[in-house]
N, C-alpha and C. Protein backbone atom coordinates (compact mmCIF):
# COMPACT_ATOMS: atom_id res chain seq x y z
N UNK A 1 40.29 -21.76 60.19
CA UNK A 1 40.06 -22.83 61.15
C UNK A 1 39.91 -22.26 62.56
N UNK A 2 40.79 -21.20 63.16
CA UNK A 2 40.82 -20.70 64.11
C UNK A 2 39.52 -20.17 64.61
N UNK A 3 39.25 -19.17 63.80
CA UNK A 3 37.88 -18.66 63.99
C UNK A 3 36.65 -19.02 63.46
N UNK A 4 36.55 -20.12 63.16
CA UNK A 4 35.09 -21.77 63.07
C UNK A 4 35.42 -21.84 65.08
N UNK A 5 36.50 -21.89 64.97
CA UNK A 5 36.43 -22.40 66.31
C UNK A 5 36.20 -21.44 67.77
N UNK A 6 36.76 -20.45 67.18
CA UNK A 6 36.39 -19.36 68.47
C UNK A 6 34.67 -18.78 68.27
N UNK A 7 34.23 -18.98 67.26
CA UNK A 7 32.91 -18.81 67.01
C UNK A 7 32.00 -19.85 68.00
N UNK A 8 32.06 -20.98 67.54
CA UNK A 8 31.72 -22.12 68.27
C UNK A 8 32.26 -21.69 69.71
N UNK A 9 33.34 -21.34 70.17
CA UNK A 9 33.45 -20.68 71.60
C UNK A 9 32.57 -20.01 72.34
N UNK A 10 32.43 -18.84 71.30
CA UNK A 10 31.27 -18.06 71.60
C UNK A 10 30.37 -18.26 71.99
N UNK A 11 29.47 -19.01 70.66
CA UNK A 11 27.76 -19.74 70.70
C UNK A 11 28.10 -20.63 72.06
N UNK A 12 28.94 -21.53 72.22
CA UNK A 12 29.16 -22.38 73.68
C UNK A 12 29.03 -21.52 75.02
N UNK A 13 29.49 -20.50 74.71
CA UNK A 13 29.81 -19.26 76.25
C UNK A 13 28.35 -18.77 76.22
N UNK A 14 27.69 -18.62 75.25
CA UNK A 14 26.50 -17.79 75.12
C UNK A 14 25.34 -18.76 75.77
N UNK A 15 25.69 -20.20 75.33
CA UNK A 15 24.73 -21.25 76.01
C UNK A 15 24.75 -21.31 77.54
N UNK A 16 26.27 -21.31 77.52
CA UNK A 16 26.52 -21.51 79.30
C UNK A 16 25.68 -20.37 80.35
N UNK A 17 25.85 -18.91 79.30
CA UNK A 17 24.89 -17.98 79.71
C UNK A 17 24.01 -18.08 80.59
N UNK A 18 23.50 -18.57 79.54
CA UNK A 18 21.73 -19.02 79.35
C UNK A 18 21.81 -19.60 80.03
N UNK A 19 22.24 -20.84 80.46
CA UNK A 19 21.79 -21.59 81.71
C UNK A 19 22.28 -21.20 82.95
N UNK A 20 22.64 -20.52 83.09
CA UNK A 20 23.37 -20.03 83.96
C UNK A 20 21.73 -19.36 84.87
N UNK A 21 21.38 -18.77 84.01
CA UNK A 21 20.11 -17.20 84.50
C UNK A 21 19.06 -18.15 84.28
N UNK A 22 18.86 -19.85 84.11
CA UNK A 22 17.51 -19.88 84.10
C UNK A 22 17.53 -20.22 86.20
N UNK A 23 16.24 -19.58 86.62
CA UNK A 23 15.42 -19.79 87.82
C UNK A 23 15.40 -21.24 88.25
N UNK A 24 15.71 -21.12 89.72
CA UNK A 24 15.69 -22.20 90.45
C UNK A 24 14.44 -23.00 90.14
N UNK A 25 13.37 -21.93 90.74
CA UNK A 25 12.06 -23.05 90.51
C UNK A 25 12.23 -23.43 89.33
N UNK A 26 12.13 -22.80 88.17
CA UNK A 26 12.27 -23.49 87.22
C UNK A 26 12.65 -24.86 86.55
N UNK A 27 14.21 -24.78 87.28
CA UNK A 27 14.66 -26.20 87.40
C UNK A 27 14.13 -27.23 88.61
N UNK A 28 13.43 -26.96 89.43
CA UNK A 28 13.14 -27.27 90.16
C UNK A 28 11.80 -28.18 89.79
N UNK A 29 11.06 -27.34 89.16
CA UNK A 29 9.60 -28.46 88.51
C UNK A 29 9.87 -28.66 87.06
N UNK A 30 10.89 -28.63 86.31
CA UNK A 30 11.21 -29.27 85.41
C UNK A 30 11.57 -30.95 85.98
N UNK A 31 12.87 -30.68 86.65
CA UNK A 31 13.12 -32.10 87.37
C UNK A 31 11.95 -32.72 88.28
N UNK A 32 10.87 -32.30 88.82
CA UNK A 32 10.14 -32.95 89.14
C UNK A 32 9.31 -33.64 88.71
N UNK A 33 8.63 -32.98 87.24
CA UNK A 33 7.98 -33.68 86.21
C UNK A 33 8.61 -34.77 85.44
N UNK A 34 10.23 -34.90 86.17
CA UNK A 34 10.93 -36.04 84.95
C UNK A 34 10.80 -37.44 86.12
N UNK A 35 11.34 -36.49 87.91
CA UNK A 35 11.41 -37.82 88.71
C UNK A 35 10.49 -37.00 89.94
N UNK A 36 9.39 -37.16 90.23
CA UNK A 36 8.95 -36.63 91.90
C UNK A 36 9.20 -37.01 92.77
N UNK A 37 10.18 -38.31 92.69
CA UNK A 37 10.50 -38.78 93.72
C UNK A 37 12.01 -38.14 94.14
N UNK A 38 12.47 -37.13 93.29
CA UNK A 38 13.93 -36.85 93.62
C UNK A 38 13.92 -35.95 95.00
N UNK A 39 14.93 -36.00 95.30
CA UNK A 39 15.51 -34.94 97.02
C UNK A 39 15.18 -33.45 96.01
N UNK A 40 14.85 -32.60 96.90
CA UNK A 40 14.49 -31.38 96.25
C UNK A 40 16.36 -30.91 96.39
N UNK A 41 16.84 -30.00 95.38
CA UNK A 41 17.86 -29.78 94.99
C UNK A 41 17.87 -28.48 95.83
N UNK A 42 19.11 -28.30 97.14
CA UNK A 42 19.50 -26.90 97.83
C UNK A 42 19.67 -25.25 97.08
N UNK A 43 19.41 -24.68 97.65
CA UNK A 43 19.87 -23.05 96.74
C UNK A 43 21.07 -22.70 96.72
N UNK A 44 22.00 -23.66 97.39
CA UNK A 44 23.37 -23.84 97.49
C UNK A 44 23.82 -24.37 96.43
N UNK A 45 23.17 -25.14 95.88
CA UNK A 45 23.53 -26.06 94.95
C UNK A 45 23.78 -24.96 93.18
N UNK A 46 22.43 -24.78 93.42
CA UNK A 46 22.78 -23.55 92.35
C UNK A 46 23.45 -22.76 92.07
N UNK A 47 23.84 -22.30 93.48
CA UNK A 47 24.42 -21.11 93.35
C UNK A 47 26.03 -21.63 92.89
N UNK A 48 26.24 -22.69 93.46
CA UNK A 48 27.70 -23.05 92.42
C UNK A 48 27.39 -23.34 91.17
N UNK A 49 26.54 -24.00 90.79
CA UNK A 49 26.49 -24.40 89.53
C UNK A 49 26.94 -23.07 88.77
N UNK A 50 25.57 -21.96 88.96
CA UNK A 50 25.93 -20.90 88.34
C UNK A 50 27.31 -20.26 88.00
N UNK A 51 27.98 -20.45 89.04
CA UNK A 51 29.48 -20.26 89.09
C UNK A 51 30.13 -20.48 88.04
N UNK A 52 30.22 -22.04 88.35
CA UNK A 52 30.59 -22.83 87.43
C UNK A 52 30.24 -22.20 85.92
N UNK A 53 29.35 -22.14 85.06
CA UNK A 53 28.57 -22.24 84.24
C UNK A 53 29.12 -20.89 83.92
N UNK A 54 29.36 -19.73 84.84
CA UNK A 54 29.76 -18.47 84.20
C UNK A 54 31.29 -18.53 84.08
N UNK A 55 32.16 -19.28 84.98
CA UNK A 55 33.30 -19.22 84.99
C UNK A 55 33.74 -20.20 83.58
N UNK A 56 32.92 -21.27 83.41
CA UNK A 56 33.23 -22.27 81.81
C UNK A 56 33.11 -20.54 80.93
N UNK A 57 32.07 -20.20 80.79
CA UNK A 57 31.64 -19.50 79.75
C UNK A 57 32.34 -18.19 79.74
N UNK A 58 33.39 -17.80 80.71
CA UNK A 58 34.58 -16.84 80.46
C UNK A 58 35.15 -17.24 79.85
N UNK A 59 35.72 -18.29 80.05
CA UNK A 59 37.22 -19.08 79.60
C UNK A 59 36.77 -19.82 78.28
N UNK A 60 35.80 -19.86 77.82
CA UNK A 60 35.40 -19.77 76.54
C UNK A 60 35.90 -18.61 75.27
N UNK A 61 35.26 -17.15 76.56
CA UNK A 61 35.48 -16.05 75.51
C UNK A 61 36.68 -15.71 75.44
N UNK A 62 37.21 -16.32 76.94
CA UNK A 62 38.62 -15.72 76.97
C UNK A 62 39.51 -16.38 75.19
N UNK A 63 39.32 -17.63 75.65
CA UNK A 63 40.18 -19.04 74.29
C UNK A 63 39.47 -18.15 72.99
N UNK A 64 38.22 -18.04 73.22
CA UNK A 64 37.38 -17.67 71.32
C UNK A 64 38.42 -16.67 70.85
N UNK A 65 38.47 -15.50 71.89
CA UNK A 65 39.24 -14.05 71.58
C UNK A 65 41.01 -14.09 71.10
N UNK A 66 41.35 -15.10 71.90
CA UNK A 66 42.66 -15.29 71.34
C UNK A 66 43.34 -16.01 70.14
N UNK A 67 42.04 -16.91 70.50
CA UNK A 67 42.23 -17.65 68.37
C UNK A 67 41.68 -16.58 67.45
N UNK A 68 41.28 -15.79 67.79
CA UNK A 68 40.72 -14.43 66.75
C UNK A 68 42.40 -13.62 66.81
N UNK A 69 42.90 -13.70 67.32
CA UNK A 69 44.08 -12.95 67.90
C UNK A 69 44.99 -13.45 66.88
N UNK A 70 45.38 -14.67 67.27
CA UNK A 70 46.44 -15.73 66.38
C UNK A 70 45.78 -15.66 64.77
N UNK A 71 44.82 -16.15 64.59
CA UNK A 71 44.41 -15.94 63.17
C UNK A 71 45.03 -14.71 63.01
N UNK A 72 44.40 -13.87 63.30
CA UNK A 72 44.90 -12.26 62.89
C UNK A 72 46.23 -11.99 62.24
N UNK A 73 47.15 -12.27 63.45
CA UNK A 73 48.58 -12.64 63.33
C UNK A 73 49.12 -12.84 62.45
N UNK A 74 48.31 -14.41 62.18
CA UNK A 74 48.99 -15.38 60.99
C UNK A 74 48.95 -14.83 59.54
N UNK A 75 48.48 -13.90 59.43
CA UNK A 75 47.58 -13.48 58.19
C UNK A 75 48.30 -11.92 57.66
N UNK A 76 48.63 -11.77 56.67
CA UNK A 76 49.04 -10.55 55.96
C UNK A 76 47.90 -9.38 55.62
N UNK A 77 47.69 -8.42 55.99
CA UNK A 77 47.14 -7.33 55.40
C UNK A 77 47.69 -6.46 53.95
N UNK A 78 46.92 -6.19 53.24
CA UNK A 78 47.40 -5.51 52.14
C UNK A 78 48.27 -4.44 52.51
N UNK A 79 48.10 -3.39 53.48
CA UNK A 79 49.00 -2.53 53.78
C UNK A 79 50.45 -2.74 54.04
N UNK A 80 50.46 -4.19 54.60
CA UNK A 80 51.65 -4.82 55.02
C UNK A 80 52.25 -5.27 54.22
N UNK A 81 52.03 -6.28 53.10
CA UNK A 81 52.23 -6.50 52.31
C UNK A 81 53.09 -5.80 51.07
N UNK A 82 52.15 -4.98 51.04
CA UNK A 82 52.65 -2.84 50.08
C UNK A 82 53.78 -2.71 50.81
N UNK A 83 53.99 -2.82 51.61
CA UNK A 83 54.90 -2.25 52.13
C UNK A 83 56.26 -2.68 52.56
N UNK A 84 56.00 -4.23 52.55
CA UNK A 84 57.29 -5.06 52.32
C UNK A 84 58.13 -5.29 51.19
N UNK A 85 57.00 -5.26 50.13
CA UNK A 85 57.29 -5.63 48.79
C UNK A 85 58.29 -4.30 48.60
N UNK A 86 57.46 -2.85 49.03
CA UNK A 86 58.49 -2.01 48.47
C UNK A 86 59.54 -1.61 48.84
N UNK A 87 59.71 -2.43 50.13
CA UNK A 87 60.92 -2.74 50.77
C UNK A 87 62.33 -3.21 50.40
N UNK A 88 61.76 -4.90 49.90
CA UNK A 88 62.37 -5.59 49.89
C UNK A 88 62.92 -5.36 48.25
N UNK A 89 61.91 -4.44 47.27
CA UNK A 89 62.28 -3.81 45.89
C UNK A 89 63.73 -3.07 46.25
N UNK A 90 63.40 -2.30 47.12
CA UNK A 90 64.46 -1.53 47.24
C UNK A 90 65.86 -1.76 47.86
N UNK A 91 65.72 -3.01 48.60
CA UNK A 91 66.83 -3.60 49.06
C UNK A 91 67.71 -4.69 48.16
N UNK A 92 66.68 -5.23 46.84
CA UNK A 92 67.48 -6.09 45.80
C UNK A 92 67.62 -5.67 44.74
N UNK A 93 67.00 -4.14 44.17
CA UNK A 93 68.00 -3.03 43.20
C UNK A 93 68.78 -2.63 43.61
N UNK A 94 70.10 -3.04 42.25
CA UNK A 94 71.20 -2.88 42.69
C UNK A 94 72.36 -4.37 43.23
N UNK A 95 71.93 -4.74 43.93
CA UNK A 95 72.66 -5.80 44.29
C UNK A 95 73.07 -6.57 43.58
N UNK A 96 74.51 -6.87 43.77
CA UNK A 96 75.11 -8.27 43.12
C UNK A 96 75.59 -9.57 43.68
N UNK A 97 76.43 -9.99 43.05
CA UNK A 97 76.68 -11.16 43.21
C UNK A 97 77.42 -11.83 42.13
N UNK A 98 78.36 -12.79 42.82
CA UNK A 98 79.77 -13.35 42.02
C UNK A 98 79.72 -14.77 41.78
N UNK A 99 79.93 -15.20 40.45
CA UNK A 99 80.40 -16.06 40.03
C UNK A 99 81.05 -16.97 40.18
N UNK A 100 81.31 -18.05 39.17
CA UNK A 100 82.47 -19.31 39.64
C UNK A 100 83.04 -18.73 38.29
N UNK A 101 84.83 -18.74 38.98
CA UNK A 101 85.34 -18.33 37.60
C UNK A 101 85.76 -19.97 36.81
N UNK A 102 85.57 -21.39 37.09
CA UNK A 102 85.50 -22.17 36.76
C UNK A 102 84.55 -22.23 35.51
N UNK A 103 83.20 -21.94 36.24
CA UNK A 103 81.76 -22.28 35.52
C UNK A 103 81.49 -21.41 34.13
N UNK A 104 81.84 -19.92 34.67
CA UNK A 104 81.89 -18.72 33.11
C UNK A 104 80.21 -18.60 33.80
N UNK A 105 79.77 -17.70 32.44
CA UNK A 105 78.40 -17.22 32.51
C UNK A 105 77.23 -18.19 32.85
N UNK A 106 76.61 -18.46 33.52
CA UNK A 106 75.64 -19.43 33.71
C UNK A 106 74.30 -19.28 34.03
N UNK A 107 73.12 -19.48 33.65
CA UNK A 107 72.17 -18.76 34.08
C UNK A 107 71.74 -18.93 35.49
N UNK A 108 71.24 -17.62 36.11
CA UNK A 108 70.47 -17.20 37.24
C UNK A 108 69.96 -18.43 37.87
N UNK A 109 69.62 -18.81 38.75
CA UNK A 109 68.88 -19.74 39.49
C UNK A 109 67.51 -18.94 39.97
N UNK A 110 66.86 -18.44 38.74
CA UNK A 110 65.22 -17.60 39.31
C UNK A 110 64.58 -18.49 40.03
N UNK A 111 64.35 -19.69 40.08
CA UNK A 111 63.27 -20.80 40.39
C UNK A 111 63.82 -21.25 42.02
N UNK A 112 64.50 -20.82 42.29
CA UNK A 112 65.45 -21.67 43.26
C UNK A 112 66.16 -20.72 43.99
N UNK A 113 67.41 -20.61 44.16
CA UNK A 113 67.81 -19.48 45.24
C UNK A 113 67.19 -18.07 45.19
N UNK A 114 67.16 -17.65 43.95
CA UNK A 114 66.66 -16.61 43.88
C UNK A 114 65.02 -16.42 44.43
N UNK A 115 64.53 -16.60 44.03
CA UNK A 115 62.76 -16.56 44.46
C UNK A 115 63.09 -16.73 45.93
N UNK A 116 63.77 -17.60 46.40
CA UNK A 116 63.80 -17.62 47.89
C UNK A 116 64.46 -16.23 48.87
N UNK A 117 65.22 -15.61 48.19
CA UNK A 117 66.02 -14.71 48.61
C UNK A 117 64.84 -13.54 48.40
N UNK A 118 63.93 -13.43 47.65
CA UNK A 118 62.82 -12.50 47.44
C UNK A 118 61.73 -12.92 48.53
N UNK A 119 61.45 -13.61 48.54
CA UNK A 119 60.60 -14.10 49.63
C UNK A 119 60.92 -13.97 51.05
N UNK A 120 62.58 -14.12 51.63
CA UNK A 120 62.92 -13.66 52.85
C UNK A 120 63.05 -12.22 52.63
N UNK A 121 63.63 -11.54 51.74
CA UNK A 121 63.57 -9.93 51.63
C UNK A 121 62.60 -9.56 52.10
N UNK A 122 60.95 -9.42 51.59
CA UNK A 122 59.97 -9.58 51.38
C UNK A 122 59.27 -9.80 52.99
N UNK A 123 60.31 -10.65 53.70
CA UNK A 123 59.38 -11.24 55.21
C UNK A 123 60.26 -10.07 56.11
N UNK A 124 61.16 -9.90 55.72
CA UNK A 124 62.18 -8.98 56.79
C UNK A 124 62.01 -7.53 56.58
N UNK A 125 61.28 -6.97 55.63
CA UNK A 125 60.84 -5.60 55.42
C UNK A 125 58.93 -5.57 55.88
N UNK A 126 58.16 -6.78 56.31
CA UNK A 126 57.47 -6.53 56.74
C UNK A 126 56.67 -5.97 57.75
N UNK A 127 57.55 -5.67 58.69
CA UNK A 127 57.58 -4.63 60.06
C UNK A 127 57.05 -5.82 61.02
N UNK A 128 57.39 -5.04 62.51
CA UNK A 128 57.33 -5.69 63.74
C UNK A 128 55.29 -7.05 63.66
N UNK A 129 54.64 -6.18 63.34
CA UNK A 129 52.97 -6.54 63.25
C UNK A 129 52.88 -7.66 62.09
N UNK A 130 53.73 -8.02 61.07
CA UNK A 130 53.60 -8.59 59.96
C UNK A 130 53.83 -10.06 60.06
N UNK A 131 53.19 -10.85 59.63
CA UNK A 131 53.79 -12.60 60.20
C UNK A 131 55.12 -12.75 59.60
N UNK A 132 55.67 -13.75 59.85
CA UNK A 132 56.94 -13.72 59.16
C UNK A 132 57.16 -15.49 58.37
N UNK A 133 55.83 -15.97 58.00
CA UNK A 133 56.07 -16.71 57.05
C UNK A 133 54.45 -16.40 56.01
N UNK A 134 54.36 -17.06 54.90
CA UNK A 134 53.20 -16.97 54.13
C UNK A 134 53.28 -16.39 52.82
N UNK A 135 54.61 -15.97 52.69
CA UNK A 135 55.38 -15.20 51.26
C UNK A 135 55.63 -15.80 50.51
N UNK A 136 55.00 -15.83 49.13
CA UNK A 136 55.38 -17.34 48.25
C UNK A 136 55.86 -15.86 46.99
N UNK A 137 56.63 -16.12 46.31
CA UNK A 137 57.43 -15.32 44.87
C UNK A 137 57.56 -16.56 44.00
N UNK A 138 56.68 -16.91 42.76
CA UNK A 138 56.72 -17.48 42.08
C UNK A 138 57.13 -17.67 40.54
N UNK A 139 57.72 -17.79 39.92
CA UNK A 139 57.84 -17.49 38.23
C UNK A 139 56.72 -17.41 37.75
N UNK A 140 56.77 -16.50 36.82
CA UNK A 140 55.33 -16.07 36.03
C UNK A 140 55.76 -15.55 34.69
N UNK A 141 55.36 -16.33 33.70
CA UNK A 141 55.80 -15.14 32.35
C UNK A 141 56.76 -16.04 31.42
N UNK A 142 57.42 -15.40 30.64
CA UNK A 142 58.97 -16.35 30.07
C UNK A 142 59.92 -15.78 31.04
N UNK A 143 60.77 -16.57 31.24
CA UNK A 143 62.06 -16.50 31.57
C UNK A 143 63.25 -16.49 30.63
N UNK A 144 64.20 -16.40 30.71
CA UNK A 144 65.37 -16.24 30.41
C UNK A 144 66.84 -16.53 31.16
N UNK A 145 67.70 -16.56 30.71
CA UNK A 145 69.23 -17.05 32.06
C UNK A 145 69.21 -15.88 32.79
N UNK A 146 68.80 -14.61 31.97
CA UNK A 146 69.16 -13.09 32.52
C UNK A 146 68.05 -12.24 33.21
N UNK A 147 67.20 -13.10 33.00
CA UNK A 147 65.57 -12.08 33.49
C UNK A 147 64.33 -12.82 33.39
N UNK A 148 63.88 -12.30 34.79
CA UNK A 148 62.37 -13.17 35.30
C UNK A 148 61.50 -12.34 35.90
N UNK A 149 60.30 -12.83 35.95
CA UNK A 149 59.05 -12.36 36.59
C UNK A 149 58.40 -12.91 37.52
N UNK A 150 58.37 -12.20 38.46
CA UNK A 150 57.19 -13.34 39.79
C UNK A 150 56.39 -12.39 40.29
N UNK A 151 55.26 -13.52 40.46
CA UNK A 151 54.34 -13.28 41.31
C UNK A 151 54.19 -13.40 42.38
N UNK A 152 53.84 -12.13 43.58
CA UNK A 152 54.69 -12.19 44.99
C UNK A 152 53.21 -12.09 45.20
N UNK A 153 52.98 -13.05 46.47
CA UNK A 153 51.25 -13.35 47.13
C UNK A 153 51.65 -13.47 48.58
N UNK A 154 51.04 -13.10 49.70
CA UNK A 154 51.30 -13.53 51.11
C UNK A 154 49.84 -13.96 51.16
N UNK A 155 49.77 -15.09 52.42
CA UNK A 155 48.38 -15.37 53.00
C UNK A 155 47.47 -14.37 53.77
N UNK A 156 46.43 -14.23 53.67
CA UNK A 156 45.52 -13.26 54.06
C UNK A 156 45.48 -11.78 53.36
N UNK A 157 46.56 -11.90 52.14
CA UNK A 157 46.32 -10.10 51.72
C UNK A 157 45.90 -10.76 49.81
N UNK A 158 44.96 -9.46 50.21
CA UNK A 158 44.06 -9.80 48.76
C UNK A 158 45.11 -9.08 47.51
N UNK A 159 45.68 -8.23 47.89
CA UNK A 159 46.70 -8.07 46.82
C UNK A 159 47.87 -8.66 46.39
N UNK A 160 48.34 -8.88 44.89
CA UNK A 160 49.73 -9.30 44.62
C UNK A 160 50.53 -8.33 43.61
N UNK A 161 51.44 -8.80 43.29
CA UNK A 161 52.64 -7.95 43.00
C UNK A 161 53.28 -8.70 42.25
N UNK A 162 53.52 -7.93 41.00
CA UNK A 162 54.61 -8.59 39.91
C UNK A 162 56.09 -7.68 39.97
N UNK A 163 57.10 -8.75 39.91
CA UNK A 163 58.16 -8.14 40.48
C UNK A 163 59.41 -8.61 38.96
N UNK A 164 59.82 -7.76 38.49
CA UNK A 164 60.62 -7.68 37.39
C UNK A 164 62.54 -8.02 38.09
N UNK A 165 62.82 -8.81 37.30
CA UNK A 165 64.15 -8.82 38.03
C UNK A 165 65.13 -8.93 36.74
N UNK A 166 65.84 -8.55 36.56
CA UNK A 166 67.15 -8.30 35.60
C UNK A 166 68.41 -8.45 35.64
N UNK A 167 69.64 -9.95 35.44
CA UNK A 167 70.42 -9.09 36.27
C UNK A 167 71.35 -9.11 34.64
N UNK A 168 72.51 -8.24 35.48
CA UNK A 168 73.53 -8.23 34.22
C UNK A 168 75.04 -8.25 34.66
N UNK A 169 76.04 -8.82 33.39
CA UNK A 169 76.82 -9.15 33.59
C UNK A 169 77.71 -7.86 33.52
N UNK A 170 78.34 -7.30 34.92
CA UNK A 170 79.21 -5.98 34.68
C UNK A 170 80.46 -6.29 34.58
N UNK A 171 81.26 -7.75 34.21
CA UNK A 171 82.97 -7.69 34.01
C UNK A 171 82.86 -8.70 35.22
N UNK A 172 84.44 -8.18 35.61
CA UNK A 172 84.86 -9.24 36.17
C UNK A 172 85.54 -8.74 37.63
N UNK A 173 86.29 -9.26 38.95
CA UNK A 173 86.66 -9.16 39.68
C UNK A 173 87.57 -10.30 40.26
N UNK A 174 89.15 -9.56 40.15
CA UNK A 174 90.15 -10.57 40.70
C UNK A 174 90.20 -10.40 42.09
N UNK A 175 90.48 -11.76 42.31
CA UNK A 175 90.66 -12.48 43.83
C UNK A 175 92.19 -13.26 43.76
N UNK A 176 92.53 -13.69 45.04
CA UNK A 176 93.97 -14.56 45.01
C UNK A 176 93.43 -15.78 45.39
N UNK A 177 93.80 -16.88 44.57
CA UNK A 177 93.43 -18.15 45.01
C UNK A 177 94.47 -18.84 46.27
N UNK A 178 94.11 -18.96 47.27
CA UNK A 178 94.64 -19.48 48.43
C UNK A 178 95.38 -20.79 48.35
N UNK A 179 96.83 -20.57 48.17
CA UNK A 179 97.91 -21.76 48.00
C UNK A 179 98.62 -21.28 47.17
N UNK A 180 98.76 -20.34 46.28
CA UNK A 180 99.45 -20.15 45.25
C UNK A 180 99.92 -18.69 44.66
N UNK A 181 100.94 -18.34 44.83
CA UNK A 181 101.37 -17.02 44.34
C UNK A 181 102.16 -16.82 42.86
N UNK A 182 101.98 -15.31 42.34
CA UNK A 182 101.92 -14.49 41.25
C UNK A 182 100.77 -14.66 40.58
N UNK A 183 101.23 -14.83 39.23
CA UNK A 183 99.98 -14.61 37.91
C UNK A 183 99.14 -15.68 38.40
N UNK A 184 99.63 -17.62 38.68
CA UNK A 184 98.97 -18.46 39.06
C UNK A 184 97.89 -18.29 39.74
N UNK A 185 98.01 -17.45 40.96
CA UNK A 185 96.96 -17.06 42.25
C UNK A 185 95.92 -16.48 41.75
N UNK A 186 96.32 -15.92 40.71
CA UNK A 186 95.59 -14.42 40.24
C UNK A 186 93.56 -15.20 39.75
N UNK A 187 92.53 -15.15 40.13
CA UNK A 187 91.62 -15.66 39.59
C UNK A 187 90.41 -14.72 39.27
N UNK A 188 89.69 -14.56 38.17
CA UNK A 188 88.50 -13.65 37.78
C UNK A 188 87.51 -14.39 37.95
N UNK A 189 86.62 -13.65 38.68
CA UNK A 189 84.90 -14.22 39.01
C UNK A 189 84.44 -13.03 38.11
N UNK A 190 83.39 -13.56 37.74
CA UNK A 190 82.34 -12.43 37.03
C UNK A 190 81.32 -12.18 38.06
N UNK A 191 81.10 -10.80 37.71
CA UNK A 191 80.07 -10.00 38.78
C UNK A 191 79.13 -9.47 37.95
N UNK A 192 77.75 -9.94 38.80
CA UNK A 192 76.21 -9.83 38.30
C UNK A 192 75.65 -8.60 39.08
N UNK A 193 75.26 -7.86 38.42
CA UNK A 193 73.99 -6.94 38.99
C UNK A 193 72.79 -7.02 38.38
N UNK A 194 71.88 -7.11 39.50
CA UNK A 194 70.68 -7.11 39.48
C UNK A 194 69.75 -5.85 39.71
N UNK A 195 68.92 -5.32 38.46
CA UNK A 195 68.05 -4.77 38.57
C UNK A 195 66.35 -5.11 38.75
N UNK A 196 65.77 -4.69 40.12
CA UNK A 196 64.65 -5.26 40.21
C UNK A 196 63.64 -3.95 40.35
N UNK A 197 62.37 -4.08 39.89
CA UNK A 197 61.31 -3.33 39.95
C UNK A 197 60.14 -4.02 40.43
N UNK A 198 58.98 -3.63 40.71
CA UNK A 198 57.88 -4.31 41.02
C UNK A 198 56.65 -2.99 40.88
N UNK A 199 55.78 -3.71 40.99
CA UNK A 199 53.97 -3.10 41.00
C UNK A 199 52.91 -3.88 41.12
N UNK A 200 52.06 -3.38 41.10
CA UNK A 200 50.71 -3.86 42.06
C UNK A 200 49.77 -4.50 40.74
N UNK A 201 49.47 -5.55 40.94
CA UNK A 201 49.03 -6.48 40.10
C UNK A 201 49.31 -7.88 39.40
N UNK A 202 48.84 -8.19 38.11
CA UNK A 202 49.41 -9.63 37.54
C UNK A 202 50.55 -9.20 36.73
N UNK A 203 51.57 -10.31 36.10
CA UNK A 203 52.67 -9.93 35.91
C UNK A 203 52.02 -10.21 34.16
């Protein structure tokens, strides 16, 4: 959308140009052939117009150039992209995460917290130049409570990425439940690790 519109900027600045450099006489027996009865138009007169007409048609290129700018921005490059993903791979192998010792084993939330937590990974390993929204991580494949597949796409980069995620159940970890002492206090959460991989393509 941006750049339909800074285009049209352009062709507009390019018109203003043009009229800008056409010759006095010119305009001069053009308008006479429309009214001969008009006041002949000063060389003063022109000479602002022209002004005018070049100063519109800066501030044209100036606006065209900066919506070329912002588009730019908004938009992911494949390099960038590559490079978040193998980022954000490397920042969620390995990692875990704890349980309700109420609930017991329960499956993963791939569709839902998780995919989202890949998707900010994903925006925060994209470096300073990289937009920081347009990251969609989607389910792709079968699933399971224990293991999923997504398809990681940003806007403007022609490449995607299938990203393998695994997690597993390593035991357990006691905590003290707050209000209550000895064995009572005593409570086990189960602890998940997650193994994730990824590569360049469909999943």
């Amino acid at each position: 959308m941006l750049t339909k519109l800074s285009v049209i900027l352009f062709v507009l600045s390019a018109v203003l140009v043009a009229m800008a450099c056409v010759k006095a006489d010119r305009v001069r027996a053009w308008r006479e052939s429309l009214n001969p009865s008009a006041p002949e138009v000063p060389d003063a007169a022109f000479v602002v117009a022209r002004i005018i007409l070049v100063g519109v048609a800066v501030g044209g290129v100036v606006a065209g150039i900066q919506g070329l700018t912002v588009e730019d921005d908004s938009k992911w490059s494949d390099n960038e992209l590559t490079s978040a993903v193998r980022g954000a791979t490397e920042a969620l192998d390995g990692s875990f995460t704890y349980g309700s010792s109420l609930e017991g084993d329960v499956p993963a939330d791939f569709e839902g917290e998780y995919a989202t937590n890949i998707e900010d990974e994903v925006v925060e390993h994209g470096g300073g130049d990289a937009p920081q929204f347009g990251v969609e991580a989607a389910v792709t494949g079968q699933t399971t409570s224990d293991e999923a597949y997504y398809r990681i796409t940003a806007s403007g980069a022609g490449v995607s990425f299938c990203m393998h995620v695994k997690r597993t159940h390593e035991g357990y970890i006691e905590t003290v439940a707050p209000g209550l002492s000895g064995d009572a206090a005593v409570v086990k959460e189960p602890k998940y690790t997650f193994a994730v991989s990824s590569r360049v393509g469909e999943c």
